[in-house]
N, C-alpha and C. Protein backbone atom coordinates (compact mmCIF):
# COMPACT_ATOMS: atom_id res chain seq x y z
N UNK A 1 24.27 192.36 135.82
CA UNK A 1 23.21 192.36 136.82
C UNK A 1 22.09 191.40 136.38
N UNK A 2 21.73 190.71 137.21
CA UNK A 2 20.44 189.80 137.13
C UNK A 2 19.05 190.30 136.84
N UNK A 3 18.23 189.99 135.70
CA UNK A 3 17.53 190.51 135.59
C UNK A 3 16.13 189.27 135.90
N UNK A 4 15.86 189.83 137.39
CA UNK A 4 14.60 188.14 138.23
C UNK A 4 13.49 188.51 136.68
N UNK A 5 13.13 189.09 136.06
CA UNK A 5 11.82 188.99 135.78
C UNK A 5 11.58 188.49 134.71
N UNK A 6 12.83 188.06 134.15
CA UNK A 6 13.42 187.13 132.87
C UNK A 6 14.67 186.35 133.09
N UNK A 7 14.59 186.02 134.16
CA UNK A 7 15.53 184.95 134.94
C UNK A 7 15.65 183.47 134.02
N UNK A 8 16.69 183.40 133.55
CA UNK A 8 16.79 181.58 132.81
C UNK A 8 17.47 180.93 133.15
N UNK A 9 17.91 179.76 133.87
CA UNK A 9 19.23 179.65 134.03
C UNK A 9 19.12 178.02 134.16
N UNK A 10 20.39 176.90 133.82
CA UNK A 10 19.97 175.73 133.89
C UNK A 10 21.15 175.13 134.74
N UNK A 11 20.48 173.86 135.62
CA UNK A 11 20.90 172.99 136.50
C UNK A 11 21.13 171.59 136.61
N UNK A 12 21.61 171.16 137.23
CA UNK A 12 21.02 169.41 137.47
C UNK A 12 20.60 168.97 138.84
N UNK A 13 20.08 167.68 138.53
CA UNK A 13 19.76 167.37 139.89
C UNK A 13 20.36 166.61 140.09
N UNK A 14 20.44 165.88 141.56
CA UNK A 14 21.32 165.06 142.20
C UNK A 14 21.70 163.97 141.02
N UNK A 15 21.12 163.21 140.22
CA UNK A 15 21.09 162.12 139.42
C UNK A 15 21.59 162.54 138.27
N UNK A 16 22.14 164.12 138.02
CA UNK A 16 22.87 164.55 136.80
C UNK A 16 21.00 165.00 136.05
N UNK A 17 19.82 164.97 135.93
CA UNK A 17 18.98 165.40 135.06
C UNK A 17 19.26 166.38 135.32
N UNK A 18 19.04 166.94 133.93
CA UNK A 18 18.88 168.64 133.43
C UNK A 18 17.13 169.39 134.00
N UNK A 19 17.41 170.41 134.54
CA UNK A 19 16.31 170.98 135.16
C UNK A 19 16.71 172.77 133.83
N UNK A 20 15.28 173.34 133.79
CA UNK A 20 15.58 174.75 133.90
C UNK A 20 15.00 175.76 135.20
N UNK A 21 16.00 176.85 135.40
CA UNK A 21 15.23 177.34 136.03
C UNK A 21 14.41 178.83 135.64
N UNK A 22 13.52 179.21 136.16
CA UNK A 22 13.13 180.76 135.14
C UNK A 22 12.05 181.23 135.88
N UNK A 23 12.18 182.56 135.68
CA UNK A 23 10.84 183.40 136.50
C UNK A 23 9.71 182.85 136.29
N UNK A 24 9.06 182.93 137.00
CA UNK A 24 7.51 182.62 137.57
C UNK A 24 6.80 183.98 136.23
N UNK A 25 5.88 182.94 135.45
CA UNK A 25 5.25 184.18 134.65
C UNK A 25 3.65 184.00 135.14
N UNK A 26 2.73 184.99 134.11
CA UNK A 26 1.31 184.78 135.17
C UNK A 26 0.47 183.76 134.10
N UNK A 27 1.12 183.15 133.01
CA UNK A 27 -0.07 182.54 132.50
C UNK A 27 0.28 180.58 133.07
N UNK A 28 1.39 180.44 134.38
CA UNK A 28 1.95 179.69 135.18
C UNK A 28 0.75 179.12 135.81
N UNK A 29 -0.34 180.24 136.22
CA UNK A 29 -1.34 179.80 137.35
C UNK A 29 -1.71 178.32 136.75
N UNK A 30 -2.25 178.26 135.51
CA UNK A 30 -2.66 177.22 135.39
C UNK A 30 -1.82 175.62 135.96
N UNK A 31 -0.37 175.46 135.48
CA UNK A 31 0.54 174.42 136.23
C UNK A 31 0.50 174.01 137.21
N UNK A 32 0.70 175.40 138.41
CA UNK A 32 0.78 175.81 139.59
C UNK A 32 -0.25 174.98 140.30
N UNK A 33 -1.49 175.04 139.87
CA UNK A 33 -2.81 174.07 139.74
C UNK A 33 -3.07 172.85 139.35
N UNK A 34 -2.20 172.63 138.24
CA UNK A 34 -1.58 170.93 138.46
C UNK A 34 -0.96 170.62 138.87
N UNK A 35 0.11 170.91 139.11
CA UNK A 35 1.22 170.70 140.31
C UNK A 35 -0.05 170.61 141.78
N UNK A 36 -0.51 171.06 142.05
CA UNK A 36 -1.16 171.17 143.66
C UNK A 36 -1.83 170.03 143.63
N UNK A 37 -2.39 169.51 142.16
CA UNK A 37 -3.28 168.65 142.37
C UNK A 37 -2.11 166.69 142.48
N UNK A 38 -1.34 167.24 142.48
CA UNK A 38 -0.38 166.01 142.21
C UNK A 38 0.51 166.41 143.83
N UNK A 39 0.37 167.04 144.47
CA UNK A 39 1.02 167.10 145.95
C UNK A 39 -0.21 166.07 146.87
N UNK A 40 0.48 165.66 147.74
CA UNK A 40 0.47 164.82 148.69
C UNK A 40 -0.21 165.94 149.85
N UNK A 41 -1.09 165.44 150.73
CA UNK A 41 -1.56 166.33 151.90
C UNK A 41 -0.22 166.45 152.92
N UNK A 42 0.88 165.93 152.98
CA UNK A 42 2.14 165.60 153.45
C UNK A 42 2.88 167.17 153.27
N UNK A 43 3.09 166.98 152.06
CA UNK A 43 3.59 168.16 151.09
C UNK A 43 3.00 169.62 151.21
N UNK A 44 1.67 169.67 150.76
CA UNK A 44 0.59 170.37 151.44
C UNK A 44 0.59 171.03 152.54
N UNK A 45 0.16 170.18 153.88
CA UNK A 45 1.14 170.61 154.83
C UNK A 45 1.95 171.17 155.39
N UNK A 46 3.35 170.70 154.95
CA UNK A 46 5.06 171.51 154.59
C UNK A 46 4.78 172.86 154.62
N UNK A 47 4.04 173.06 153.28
CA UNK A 47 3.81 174.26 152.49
C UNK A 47 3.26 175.21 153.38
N UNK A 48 2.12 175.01 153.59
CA UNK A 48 1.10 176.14 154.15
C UNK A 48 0.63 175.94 155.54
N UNK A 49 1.69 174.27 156.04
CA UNK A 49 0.97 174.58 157.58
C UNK A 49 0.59 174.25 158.21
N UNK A 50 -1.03 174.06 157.01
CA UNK A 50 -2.44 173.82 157.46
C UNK A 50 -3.06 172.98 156.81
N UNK A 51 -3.51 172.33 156.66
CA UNK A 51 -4.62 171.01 155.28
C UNK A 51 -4.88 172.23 154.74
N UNK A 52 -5.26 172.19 153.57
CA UNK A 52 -5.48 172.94 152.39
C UNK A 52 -6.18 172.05 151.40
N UNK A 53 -7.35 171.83 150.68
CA UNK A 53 -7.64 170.36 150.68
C UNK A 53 -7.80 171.25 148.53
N UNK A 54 -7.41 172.30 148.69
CA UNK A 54 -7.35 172.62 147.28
C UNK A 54 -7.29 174.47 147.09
N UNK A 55 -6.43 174.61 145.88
CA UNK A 55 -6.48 175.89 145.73
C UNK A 55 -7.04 176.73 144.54
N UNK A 56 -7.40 178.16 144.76
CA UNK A 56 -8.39 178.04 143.65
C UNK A 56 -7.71 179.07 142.53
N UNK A 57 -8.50 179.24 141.36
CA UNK A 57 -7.79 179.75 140.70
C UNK A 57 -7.20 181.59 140.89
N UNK A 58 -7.91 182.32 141.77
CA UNK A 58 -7.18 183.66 142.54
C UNK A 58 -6.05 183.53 143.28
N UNK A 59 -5.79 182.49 143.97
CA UNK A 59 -4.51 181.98 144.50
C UNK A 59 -3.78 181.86 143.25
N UNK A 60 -3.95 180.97 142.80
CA UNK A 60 -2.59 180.29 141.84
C UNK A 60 -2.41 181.33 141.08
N UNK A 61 -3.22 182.66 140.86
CA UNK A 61 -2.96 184.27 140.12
C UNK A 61 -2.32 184.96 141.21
N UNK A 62 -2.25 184.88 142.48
CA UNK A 62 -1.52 185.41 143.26
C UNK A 62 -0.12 184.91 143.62
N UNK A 63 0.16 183.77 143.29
CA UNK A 63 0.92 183.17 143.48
C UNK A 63 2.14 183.25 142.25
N UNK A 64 1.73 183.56 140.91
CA UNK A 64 2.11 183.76 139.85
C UNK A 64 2.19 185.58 139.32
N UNK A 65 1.59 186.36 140.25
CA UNK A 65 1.65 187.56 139.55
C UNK A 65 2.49 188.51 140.45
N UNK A 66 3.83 188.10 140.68
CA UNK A 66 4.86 188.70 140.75
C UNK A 66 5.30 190.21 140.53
N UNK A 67 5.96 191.19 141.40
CA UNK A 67 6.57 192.31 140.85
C UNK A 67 8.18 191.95 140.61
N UNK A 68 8.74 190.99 140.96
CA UNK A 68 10.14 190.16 141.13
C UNK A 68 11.04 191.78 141.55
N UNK A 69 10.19 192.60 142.46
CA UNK A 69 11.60 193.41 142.80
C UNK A 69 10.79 192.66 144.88
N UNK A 70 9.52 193.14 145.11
CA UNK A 70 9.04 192.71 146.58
C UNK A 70 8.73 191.28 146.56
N UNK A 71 8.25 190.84 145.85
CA UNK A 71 7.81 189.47 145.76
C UNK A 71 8.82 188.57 144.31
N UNK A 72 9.99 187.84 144.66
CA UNK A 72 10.32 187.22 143.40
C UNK A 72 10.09 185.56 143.14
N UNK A 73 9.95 185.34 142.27
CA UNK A 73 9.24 183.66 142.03
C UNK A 73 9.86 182.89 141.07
N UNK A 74 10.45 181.86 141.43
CA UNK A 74 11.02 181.13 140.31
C UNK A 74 10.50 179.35 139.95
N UNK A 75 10.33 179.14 139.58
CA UNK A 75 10.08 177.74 139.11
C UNK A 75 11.07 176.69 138.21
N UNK A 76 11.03 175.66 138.93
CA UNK A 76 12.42 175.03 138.29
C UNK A 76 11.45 173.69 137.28
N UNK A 77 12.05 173.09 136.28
CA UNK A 77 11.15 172.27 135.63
C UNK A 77 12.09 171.78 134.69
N UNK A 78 11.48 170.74 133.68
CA UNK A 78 12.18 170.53 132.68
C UNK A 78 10.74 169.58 131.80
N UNK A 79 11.30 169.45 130.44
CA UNK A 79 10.51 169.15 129.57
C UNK A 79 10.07 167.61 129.47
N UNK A 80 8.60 167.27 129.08
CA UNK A 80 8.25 165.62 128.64
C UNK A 80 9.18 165.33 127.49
N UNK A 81 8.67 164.10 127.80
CA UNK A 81 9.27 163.60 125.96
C UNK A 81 8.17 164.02 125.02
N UNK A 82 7.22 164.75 125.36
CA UNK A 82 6.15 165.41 124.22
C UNK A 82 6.76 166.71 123.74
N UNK A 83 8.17 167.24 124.89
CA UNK A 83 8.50 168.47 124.61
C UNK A 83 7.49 169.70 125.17
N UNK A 84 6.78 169.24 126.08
CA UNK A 84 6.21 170.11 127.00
C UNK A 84 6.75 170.87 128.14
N UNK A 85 6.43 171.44 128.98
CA UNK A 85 7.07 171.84 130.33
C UNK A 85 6.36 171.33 131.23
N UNK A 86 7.33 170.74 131.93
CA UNK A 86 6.50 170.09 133.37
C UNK A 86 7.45 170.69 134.29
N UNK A 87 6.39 171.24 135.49
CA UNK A 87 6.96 172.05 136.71
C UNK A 87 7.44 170.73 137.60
N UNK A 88 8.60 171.48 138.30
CA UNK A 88 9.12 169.95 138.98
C UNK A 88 9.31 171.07 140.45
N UNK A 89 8.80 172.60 140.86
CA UNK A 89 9.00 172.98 141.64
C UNK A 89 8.99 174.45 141.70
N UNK A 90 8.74 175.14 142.82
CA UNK A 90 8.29 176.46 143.02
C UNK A 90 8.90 176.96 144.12
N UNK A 91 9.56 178.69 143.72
CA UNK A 91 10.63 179.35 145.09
C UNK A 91 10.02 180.36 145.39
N UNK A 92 10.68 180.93 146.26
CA UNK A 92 9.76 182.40 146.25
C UNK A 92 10.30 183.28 147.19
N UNK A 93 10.07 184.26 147.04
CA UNK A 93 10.51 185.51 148.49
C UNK A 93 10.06 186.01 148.47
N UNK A 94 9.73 186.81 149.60
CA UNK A 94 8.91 188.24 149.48
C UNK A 94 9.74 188.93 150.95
N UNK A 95 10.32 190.36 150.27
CA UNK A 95 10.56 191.23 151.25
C UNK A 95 9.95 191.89 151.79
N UNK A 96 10.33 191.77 153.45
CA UNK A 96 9.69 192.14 154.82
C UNK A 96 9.93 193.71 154.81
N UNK A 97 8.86 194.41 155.24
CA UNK A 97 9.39 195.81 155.40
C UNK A 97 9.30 196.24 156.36
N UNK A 98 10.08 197.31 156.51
CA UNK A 98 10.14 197.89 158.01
C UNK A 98 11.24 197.34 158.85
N UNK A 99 12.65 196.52 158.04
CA UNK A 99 13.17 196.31 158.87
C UNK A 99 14.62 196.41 158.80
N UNK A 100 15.50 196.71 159.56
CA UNK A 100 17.13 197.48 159.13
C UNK A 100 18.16 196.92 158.55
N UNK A 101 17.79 195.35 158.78
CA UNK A 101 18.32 194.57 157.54
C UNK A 101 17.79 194.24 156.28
N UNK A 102 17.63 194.48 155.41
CA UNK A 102 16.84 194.11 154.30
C UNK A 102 16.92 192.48 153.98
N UNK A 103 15.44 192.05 154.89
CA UNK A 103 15.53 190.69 154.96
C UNK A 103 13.93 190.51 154.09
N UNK A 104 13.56 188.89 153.47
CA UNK A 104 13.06 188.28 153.03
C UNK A 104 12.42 187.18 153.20
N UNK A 105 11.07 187.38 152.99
CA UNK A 105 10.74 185.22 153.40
C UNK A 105 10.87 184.43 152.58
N UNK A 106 11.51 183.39 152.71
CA UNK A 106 11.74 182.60 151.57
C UNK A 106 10.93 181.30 151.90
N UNK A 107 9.84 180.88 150.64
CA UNK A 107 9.20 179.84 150.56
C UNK A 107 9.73 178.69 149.69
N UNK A 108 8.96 177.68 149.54
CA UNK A 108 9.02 176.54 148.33
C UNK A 108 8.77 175.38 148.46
N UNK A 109 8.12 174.30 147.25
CA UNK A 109 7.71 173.32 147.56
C UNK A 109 8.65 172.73 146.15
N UNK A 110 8.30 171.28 145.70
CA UNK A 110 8.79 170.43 145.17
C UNK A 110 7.52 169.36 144.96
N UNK A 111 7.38 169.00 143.97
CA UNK A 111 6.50 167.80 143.45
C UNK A 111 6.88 166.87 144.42
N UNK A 112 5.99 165.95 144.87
CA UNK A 112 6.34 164.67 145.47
C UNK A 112 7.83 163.72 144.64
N UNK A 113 6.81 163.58 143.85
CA UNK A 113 7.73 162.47 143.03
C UNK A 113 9.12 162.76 142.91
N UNK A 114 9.96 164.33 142.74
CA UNK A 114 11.17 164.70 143.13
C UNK A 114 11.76 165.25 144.26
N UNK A 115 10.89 164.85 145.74
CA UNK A 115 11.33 165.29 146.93
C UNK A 115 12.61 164.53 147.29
N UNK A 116 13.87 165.07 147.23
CA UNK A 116 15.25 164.43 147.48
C UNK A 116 15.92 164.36 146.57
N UNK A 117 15.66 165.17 145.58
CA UNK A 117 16.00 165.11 144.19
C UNK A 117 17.35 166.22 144.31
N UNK A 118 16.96 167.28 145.04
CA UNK A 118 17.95 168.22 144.83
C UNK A 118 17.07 169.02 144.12
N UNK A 119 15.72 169.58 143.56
CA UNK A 119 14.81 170.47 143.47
C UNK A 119 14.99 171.58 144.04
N UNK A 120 14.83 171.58 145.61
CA UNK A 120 14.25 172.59 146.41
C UNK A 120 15.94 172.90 146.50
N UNK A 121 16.98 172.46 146.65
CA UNK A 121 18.61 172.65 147.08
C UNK A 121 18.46 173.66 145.53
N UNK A 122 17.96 173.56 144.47
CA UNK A 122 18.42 174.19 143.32
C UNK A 122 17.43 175.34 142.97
N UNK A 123 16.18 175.29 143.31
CA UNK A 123 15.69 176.91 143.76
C UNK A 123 16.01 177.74 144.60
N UNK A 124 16.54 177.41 146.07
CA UNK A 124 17.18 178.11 146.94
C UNK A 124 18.38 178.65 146.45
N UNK A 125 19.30 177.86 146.03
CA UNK A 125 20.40 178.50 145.51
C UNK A 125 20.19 179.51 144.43
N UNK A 126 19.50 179.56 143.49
CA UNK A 126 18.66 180.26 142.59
C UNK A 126 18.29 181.73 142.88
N UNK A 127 17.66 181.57 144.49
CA UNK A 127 16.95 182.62 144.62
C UNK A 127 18.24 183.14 145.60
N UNK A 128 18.80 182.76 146.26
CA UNK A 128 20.02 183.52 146.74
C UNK A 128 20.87 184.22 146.06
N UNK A 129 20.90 183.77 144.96
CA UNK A 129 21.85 184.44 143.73
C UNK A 129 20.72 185.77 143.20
N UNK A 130 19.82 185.61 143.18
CA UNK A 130 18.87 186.88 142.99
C UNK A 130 18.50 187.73 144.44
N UNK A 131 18.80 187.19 145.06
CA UNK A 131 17.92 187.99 146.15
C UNK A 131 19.55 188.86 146.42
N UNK A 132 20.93 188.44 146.44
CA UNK A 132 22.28 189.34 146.76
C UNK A 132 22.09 190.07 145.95
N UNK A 133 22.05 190.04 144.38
CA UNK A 133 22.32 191.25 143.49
C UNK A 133 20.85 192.31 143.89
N UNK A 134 20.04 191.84 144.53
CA UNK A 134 18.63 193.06 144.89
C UNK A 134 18.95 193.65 146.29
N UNK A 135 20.14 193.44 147.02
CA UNK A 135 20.63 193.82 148.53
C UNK A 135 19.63 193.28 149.25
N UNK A 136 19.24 191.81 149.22
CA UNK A 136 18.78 191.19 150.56
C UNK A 136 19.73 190.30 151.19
N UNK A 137 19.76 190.36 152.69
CA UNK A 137 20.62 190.43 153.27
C UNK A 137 21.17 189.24 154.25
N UNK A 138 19.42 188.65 154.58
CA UNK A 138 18.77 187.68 155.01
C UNK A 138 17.48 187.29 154.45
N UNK A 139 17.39 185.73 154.90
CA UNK A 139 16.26 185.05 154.12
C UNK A 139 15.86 184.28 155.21
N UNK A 140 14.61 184.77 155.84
CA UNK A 140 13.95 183.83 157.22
C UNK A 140 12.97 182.95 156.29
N UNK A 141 12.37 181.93 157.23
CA UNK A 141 11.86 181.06 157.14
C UNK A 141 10.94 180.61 158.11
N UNK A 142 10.07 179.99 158.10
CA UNK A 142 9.05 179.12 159.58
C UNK A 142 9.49 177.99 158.56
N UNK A 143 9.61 176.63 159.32
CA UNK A 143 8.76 175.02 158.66
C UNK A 143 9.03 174.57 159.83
N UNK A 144 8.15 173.73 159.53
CA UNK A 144 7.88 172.57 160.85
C UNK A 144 8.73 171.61 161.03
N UNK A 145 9.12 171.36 162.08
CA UNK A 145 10.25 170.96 162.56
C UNK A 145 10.44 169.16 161.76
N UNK A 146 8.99 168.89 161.30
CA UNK A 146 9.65 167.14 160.56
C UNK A 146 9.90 167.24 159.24
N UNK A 147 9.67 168.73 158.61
CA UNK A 147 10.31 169.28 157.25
C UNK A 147 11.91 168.57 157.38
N UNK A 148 12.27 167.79 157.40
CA UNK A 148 13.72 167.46 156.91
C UNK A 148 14.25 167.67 155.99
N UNK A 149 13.44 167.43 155.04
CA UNK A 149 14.24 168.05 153.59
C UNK A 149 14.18 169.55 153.36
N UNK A 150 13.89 170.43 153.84
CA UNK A 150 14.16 171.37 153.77
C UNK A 150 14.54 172.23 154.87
N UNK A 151 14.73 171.40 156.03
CA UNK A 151 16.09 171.93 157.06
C UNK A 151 17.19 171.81 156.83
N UNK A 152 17.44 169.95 155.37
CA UNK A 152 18.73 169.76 155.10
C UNK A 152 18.89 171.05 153.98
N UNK A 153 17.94 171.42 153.13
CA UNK A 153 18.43 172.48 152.40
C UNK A 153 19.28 173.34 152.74
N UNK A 154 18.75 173.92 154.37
CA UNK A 154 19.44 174.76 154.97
C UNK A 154 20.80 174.84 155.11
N UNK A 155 20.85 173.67 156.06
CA UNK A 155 22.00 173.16 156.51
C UNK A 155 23.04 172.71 155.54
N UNK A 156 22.76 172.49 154.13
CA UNK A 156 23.42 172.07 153.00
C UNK A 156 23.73 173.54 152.57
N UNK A 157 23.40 174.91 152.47
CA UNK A 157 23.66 176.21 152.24
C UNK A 157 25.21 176.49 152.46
N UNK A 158 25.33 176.04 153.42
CA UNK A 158 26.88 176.69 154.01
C UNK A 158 26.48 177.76 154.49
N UNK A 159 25.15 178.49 154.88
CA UNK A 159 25.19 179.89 154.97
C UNK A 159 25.11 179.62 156.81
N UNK A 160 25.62 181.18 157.50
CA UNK A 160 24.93 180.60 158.47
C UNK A 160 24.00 181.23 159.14
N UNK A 161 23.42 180.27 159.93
CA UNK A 161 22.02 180.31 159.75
C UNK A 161 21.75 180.29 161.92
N UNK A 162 20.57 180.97 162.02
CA UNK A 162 20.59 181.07 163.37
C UNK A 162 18.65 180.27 163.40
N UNK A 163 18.71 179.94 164.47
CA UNK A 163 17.21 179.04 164.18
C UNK A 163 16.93 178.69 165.33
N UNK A 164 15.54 178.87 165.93
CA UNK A 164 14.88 179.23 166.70
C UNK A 164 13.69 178.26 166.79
N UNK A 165 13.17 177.41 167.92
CA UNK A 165 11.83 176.96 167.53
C UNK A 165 11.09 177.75 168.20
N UNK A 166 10.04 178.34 168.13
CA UNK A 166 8.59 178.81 168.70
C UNK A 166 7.36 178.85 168.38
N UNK A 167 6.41 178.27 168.87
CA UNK A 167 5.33 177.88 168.60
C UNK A 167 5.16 176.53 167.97
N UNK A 168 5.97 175.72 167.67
CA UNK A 168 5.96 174.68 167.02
C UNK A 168 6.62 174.92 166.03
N UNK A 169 7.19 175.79 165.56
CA UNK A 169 7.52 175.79 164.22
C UNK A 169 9.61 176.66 164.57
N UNK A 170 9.55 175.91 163.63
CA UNK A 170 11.31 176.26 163.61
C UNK A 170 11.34 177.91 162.69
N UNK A 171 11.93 178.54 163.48
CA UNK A 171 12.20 180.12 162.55
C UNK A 171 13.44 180.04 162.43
N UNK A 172 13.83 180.12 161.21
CA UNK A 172 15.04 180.34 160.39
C UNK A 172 15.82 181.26 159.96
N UNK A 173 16.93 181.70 160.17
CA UNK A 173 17.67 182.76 159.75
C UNK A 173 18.66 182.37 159.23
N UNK A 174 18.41 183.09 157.76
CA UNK A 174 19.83 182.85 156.90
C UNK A 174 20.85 183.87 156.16
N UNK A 175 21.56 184.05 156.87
CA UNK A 175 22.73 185.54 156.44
C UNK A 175 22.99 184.90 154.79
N UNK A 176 22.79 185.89 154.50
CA UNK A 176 23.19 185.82 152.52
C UNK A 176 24.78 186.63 152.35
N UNK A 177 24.87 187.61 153.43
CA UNK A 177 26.11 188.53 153.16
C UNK A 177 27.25 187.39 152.96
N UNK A 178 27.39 186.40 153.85
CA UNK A 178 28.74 186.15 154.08
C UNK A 178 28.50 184.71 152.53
N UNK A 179 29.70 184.92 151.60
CA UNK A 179 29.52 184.00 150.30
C UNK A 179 29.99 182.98 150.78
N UNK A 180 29.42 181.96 150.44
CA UNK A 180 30.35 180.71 150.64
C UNK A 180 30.29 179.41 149.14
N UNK A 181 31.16 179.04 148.90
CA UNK A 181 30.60 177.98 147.76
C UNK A 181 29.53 176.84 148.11
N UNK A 182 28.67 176.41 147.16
CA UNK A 182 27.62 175.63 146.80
C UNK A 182 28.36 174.26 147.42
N UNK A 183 28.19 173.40 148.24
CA UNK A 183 27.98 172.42 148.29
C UNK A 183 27.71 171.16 147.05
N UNK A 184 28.40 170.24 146.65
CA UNK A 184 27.98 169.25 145.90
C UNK A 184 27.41 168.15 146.77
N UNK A 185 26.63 167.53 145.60
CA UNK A 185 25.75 166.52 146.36
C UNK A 185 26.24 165.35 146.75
N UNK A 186 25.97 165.13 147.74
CA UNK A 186 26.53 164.15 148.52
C UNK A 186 26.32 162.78 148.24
């Protein structure tokens, strides 16, 4: 059994680099905060929506202080040549209650500099593999319909997925029950 709240696990990205991936811990806020400051208002956007022109440090503690059974968080990254950790990306879910499927929202962003990298394709898969062993069932979504890279996420899932636009924004449904293998990169 998967244990999200000490989650480790390692990947590559499209180009063969080595990524890790691992739970979201809370002394993260700080990254989380450099990372935001290195996103694009583009990116920004994606994310939340709305311009957001900065976030402060109660966010990036909310954002990082996880129960990983209602809310789970993962961050994918890999090290400088100083041997540091540099975040290369952030996942997330949080289960919806009150409802007969045990479904989830699933978020996430990606540093600019690795948007197309296969980042966001390798936290999703990540958090699907955690969110089945916790019996979630489905994983909705909103993004805005010029999000491409993370409609192709979708659509790169194999899962299937039912999707809806309203209000401007594309709502996403993604069945987790039915398994299918991972897609390689194209």
């Amino acid at each position: 059994m998967i244990n999200s709240r000490h989650y480790l696990s390692f990947d590559r990205m499209k180009d063969g680099t080595p990524v890790f991936v691992r739970a979201v811990r809370r002394e993260d806020k700080y990254a989380l905060l450099k990372a935001y400051e290195h996103m694009s208002d583009r990116s920004i956007y994606y994310r939340f929506m709305r311009p957001k022109w900065q976030m402060s440090l109660d966010e990036a503690a909310r954002f990082t202080d996880v129960d990983f059974e209602n809310h789970v968080a993962i961050a994918a990254g890999h090290y400088s040549d100083k041997g540091e950790e540099e975040a290369l990306g952030i996942g997330r879910y949080i289960v919806l209650p009150g409802t007969k499927v045990k479904r989830a929202e699933f978020a996430c962003a990606v540093v600019d500099s690795l948007q197309s990298h296969g980042v966001g394709f390798i936290l999703f898969n990540h958090l699907v593999k955690i969110a089945r062993e916790q019996g979630i069932e489905e994983f909705v979504a909103e993004v805005l319909p010029q999000n491409r890279g993370m409609i192709g996420v979708f659509r790169k899932s194999g899962l299937p997925t039912r999707t809806i636009m309203e209000d401007g924004l594309l709502r996403v449904n993604l069945d987790l029950r039915q398994r299918r293998e991972v897609l390689e990169w194209d």
